[in-house]
Protein backbone atom coordinates (compact mmCIF):
# COMPACT_ATOMS: atom_id res chain seq x y z
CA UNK A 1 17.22 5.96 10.13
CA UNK A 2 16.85 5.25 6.22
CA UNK A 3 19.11 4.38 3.34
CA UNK A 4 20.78 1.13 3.37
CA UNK A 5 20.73 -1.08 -0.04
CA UNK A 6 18.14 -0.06 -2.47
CA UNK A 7 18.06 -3.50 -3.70
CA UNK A 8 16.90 -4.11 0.14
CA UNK A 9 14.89 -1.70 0.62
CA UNK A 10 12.79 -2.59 -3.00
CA UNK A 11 12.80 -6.38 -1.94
CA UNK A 12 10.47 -5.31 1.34
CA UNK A 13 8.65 -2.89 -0.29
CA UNK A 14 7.38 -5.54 -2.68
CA UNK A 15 7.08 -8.18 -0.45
CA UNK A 16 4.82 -6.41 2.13
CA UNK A 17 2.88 -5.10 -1.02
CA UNK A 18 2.61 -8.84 -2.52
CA UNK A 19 2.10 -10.03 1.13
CA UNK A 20 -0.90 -7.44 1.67
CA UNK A 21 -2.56 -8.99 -1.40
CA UNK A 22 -6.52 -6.63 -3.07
CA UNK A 23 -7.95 -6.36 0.69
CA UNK A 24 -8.07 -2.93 1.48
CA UNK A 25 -5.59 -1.34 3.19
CA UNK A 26 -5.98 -0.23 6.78
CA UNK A 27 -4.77 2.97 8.51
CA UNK A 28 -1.69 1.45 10.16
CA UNK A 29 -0.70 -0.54 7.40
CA UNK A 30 -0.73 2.48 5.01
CA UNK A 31 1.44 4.05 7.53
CA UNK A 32 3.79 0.62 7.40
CA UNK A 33 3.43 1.12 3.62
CA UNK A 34 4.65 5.05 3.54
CA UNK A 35 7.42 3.98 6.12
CA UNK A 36 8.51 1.65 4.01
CA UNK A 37 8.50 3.70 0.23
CA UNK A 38 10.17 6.30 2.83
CA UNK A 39 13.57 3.58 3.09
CA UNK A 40 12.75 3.05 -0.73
CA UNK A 41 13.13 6.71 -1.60
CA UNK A 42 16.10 7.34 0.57
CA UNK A 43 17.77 4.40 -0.62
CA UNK A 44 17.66 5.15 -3.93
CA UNK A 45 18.55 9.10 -3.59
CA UNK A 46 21.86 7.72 -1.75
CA UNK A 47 22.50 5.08 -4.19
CA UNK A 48 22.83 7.89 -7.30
CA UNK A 49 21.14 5.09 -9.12
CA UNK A 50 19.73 7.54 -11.45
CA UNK A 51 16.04 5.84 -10.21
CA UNK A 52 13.63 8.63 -11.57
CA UNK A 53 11.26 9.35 -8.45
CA UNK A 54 8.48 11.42 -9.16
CA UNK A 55 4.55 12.12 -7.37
CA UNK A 56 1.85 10.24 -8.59
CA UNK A 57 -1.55 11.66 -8.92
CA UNK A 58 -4.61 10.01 -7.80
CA UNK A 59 -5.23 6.40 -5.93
CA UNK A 60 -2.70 3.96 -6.70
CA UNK A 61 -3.24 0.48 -5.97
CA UNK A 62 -1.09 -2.43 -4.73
CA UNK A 63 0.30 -3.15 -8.19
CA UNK A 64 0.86 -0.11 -8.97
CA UNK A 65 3.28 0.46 -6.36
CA UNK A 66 4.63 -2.62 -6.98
CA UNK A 67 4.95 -1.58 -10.45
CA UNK A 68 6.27 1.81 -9.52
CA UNK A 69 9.22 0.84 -6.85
């Protein structure tokens, strides 16, 4: 279900992100979002890209995820 390219799978994260804009976010497109940083994260785990993942604590914001993938 995930994997694929993690050069894909960064491109949508940061379009939807870029695409979502400061509004705030609503339930389903948080789930869209986690969905999405799911691919991310499994893409780069396959890809032994050596892409440090780690937690984040707190509220991140649109940028920051940006930032972050």
């Amino acid at each position: 279900m995930y994997g694929g390219s993690l050069d894909q799978a960064n491109a949508a994260l940061r379009a939807y992100v870029q695409e979502h804009g400061d509004r705030p976010w609503t339930a389903e497109e948080l789930a869209e979002l986690a969905r999405l940083r799911a691919r991310w994260t499994a893409a780069a785990r396959g890809a032994g890209s050596g892409v440090g993942i780690r937690q984040v604590s707190g509220p991140v914001s649109g940028a920051a995820v940006v930032t972050a993938a």
